[in-house]
PDB file of N, CA and C in Angstrom:
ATOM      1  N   UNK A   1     123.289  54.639  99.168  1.00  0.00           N
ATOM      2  CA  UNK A   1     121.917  54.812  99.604  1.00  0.00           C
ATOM      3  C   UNK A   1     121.683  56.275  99.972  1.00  0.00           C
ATOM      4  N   UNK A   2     120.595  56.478  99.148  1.00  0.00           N
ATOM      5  CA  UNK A   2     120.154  58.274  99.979  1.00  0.00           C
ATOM      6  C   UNK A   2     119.744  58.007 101.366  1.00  0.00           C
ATOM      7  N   UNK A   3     120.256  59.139 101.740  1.00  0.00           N
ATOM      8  CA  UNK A   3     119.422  59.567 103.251  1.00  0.00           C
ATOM      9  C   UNK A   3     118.212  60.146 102.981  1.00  0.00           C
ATOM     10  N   UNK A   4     117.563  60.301 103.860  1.00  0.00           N
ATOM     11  CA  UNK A   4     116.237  60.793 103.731  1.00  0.00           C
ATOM     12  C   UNK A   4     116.068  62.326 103.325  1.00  0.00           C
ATOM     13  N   UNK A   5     117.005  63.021 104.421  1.00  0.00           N
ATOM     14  CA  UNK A   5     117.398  64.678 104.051  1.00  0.00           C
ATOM     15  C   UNK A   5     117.305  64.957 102.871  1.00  0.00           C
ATOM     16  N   UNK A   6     118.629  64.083 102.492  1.00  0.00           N
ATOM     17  CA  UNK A   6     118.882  64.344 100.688  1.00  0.00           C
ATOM     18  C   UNK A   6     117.366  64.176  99.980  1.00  0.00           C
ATOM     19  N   UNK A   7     116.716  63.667 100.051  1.00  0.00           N
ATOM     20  CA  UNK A   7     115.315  63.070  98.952  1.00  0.00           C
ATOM     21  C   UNK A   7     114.411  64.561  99.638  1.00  0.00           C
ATOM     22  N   UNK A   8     114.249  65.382 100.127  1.00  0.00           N
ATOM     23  CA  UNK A   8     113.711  66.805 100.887  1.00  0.00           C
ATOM     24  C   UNK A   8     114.068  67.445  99.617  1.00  0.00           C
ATOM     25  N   UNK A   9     112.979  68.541  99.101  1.00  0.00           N
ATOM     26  CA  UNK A   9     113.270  69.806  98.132  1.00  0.00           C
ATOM     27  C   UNK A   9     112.904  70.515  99.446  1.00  0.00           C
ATOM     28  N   UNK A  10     114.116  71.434  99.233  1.00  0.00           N
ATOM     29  CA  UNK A  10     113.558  72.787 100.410  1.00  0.00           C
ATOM     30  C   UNK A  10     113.161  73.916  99.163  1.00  0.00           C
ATOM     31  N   UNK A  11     111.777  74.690  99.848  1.00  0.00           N
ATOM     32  CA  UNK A  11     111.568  75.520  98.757  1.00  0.00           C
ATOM     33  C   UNK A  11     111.267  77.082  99.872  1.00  0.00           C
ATOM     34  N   UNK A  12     111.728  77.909  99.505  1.00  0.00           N
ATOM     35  CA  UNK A  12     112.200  78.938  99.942  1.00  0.00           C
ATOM     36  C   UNK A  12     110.330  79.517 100.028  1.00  0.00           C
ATOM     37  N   UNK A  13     110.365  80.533 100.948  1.00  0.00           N
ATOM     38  CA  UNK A  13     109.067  81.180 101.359  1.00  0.00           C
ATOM     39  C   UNK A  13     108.584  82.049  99.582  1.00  0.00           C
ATOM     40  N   UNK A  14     109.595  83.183  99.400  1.00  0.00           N
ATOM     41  CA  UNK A  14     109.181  83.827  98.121  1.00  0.00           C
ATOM     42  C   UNK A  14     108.370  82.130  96.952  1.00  0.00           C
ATOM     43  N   UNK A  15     108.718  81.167  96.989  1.00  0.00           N
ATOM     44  CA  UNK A  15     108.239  79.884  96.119  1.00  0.00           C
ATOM     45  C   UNK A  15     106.528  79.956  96.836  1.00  0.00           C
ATOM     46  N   UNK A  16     107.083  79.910  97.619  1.00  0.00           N
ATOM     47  CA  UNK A  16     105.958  79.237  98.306  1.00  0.00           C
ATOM     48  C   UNK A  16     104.385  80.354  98.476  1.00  0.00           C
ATOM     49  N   UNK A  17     105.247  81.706  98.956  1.00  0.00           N
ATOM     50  CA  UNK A  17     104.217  82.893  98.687  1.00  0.00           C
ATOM     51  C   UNK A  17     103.461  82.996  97.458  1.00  0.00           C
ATOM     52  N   UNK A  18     104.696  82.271  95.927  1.00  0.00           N
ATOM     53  CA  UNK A  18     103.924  82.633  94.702  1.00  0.00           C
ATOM     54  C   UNK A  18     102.683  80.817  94.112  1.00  0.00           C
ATOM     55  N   UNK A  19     103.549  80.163  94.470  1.00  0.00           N
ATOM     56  CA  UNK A  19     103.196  78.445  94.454  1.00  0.00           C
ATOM     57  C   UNK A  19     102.622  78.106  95.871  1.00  0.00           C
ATOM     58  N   UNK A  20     102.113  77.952  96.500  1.00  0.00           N
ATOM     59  CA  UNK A  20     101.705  77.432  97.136  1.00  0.00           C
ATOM     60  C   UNK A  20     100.177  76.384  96.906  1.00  0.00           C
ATOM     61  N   UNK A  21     100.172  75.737  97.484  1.00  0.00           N
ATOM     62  CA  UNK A  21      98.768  74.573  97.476  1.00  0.00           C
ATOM     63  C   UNK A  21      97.756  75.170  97.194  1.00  0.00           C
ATOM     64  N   UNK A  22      97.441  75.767  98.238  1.00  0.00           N
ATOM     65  CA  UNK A  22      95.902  76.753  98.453  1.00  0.00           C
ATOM     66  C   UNK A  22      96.084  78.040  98.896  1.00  0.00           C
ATOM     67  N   UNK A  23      95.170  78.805  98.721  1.00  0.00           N
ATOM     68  CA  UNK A  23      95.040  80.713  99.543  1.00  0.00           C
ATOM     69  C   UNK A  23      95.522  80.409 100.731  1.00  0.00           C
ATOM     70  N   UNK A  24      95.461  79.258 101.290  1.00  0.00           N
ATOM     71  CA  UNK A  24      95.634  79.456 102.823  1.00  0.00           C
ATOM     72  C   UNK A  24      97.296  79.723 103.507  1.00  0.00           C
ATOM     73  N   UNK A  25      98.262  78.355 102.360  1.00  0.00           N
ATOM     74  CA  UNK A  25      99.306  78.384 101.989  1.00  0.00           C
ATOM     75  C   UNK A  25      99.816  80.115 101.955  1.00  0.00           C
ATOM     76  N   UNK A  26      99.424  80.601 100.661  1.00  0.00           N
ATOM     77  CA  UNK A  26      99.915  81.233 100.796  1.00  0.00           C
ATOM     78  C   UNK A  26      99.672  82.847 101.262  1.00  0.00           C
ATOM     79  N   UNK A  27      98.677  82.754 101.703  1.00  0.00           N
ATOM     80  CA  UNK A  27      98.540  83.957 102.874  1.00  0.00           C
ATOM     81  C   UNK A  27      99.223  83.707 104.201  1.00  0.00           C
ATOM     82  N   UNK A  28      99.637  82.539 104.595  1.00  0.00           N
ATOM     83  CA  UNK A  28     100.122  82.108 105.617  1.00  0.00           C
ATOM     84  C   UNK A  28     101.903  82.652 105.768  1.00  0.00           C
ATOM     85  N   UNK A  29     101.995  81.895 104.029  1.00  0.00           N
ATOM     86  CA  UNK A  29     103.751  82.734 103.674  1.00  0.00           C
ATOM     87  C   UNK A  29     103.897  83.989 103.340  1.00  0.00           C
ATOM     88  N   UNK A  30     102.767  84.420 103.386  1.00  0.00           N
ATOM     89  CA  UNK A  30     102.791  86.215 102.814  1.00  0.00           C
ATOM     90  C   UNK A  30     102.648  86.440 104.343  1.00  0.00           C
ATOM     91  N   UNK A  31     102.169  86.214 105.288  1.00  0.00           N
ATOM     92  CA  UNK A  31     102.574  86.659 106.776  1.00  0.00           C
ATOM     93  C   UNK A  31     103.424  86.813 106.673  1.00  0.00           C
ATOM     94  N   UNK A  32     104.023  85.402 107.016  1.00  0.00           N
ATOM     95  CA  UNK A  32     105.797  84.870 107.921  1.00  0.00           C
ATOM     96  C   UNK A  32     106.536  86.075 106.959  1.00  0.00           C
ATOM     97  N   UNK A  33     106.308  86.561 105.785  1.00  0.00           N
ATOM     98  CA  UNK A  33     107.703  86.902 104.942  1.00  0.00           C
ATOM     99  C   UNK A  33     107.328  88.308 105.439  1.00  0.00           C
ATOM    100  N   UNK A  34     106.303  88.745 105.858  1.00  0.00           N
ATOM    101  CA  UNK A  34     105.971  90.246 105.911  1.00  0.00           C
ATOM    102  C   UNK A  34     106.685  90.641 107.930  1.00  0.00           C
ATOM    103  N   UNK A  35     106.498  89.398 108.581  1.00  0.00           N
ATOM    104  CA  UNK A  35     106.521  89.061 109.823  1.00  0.00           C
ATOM    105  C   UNK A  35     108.336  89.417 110.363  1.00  0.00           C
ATOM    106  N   UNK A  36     108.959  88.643 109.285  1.00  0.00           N
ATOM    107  CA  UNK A  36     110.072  88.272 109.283  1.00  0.00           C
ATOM    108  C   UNK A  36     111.252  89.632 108.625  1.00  0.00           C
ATOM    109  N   UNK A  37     110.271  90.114 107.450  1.00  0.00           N
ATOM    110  CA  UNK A  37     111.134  91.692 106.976  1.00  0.00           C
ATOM    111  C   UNK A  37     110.668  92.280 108.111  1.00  0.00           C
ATOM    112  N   UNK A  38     109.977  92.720 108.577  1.00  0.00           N
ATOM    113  CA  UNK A  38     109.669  93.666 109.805  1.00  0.00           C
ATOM    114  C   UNK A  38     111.017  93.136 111.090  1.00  0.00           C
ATOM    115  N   UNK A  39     111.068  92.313 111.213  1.00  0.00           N
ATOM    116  CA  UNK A  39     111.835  91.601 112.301  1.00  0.00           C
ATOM    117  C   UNK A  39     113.574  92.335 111.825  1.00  0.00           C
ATOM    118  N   UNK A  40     113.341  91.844 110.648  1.00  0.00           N
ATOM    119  CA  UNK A  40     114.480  92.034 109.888  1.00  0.00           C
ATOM    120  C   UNK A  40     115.135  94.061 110.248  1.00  0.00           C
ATOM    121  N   UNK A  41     113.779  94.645 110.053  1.00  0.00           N
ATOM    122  CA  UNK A  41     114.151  95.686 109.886  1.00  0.00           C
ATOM    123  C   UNK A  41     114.609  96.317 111.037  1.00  0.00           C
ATOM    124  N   UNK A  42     113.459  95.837 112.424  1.00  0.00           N
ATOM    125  CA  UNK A  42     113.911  96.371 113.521  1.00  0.00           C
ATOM    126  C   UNK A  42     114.964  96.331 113.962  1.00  0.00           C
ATOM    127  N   UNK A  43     115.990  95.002 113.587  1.00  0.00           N
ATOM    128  CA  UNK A  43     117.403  94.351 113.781  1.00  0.00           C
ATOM    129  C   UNK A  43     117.743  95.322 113.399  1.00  0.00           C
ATOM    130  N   UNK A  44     117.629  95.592 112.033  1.00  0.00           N
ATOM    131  CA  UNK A  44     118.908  96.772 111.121  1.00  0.00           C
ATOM    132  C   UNK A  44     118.843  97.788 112.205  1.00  0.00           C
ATOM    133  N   UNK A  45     117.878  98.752 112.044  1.00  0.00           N
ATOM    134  CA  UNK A  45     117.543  99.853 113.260  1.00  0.00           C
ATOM    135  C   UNK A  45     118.463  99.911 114.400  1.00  0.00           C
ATOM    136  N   UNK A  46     117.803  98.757 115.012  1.00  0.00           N
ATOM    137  CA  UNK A  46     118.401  98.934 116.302  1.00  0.00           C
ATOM    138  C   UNK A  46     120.281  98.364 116.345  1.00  0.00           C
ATOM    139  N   UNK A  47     120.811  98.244 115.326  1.00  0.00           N
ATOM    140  CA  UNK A  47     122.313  97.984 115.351  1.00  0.00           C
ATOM    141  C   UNK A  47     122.863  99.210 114.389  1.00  0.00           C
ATOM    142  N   UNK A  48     122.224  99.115 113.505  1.00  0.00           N
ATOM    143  CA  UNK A  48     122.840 100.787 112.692  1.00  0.00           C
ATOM    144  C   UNK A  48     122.501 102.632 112.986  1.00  0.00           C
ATOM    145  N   UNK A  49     121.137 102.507 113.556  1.00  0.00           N
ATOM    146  CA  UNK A  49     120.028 103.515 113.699  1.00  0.00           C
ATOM    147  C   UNK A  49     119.744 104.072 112.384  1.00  0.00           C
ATOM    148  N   UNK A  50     119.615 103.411 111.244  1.00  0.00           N
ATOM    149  CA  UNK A  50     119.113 104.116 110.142  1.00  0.00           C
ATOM    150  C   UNK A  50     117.848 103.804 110.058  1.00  0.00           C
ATOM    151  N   UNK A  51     116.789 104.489 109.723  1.00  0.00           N
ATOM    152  CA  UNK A  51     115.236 104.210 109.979  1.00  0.00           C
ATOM    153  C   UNK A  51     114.459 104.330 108.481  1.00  0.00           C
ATOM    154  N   UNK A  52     114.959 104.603 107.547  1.00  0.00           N
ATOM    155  CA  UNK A  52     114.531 104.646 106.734  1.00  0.00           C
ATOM    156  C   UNK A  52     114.763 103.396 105.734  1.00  0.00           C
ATOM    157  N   UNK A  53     113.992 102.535 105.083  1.00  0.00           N
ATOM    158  CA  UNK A  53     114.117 101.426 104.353  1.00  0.00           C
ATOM    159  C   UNK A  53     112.932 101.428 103.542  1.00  0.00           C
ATOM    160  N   UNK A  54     113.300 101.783 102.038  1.00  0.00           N
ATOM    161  CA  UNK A  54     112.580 102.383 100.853  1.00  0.00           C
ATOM    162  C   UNK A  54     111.169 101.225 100.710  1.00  0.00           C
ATOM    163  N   UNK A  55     111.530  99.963 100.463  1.00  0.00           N
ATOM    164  CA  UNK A  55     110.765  98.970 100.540  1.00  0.00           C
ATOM    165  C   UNK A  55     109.547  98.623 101.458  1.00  0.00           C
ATOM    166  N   UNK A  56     109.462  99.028 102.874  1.00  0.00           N
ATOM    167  CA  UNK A  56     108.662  99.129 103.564  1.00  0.00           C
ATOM    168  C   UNK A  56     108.201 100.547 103.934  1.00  0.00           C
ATOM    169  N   UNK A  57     108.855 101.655 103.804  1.00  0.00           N
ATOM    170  CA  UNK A  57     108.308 102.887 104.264  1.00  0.00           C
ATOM    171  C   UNK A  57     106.783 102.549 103.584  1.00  0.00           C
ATOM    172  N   UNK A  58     106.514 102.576 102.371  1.00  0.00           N
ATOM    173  CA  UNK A  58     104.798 102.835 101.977  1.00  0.00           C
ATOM    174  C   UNK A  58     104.406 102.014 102.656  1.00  0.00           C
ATOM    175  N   UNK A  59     104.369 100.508 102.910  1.00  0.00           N
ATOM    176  CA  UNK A  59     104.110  99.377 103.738  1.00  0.00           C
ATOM    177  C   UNK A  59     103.583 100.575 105.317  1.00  0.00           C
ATOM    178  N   UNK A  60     104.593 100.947 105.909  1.00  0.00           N
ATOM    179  CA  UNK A  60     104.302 101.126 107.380  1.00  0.00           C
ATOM    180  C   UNK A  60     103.476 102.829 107.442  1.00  0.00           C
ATOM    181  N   UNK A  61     103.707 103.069 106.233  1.00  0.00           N
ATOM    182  CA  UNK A  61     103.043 104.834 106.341  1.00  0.00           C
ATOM    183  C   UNK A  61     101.443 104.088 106.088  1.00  0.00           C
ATOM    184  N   UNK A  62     100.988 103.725 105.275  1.00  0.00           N
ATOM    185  CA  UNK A  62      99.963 103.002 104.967  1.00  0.00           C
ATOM    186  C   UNK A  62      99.479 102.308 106.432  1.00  0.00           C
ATOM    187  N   UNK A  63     100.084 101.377 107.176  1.00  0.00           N
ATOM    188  CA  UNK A  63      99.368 101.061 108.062  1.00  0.00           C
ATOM    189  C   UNK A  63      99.160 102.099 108.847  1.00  0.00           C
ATOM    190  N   UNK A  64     100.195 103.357 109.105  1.00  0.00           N
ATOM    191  CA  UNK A  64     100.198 103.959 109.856  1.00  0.00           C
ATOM    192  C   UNK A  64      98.843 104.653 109.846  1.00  0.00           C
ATOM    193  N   UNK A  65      98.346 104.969 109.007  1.00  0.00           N
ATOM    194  CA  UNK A  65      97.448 105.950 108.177  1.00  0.00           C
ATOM    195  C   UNK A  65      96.170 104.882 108.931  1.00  0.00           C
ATOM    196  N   UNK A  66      96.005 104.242 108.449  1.00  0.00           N
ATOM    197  CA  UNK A  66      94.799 102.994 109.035  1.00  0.00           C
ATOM    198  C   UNK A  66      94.364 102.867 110.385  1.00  0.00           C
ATOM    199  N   UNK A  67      95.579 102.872 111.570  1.00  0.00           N
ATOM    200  CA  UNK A  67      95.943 102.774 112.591  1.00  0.00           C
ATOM    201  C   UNK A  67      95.362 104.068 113.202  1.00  0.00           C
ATOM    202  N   UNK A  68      95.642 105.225 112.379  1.00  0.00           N
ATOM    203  CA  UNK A  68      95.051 106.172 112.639  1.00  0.00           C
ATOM    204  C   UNK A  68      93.819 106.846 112.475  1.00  0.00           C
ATOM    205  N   UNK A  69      93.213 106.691 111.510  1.00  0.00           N
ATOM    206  CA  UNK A  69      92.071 106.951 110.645  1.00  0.00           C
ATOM    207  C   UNK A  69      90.878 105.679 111.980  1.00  0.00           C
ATOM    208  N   UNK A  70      91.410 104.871 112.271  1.00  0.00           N
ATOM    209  CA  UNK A  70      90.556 103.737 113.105  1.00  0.00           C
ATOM    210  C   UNK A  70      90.499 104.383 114.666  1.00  0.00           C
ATOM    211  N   UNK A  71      91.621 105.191 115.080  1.00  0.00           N
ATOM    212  CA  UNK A  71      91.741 105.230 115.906  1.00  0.00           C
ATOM    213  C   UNK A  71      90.507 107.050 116.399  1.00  0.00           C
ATOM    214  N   UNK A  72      90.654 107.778 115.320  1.00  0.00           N
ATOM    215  CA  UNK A  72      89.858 109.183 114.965  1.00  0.00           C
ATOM    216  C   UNK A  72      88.493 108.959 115.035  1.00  0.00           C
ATOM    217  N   UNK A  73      88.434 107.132 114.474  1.00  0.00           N
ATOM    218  CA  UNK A  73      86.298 107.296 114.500  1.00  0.00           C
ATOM    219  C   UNK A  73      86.083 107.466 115.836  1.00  0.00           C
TER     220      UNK A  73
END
């Protein structure tokens, strides 16, 4: 007899960011995954001190830029 667990597809966030149900779905997993590399990164940082991570630098110069430009009006 299956267990219930077993009869579960787990589907990973990147699935779910590209498949998801509705926009809502997946703006929701395009958070958590954006939420979660950030999390990710500060970890690295703060245990290695390397600050540079190619993948998000445009990501955070870009907000940075926004953050600022909002902050000048």
């Amino acid at each position: 007899m299956n267990r219930r667990e077993d009869l579960r597809q787990v589907k990973t966030l990147g699935w779910i960011r590209r498949n998801g149900k509705n926009k809502e779905d997946r703006d929701y997993a395009e958070k958590l995954y954006r939420k979660t590399l950030f999390e990710l990164y500060t970890r690295h940082v703060s245990l290695t001190g390397q600050t540079y991570y190619a993948p998000m630098h445009d990501d955070l110069m870009e907000e940075y830029k926004l953050i600022d430009d909002g902050e000048s009006i």
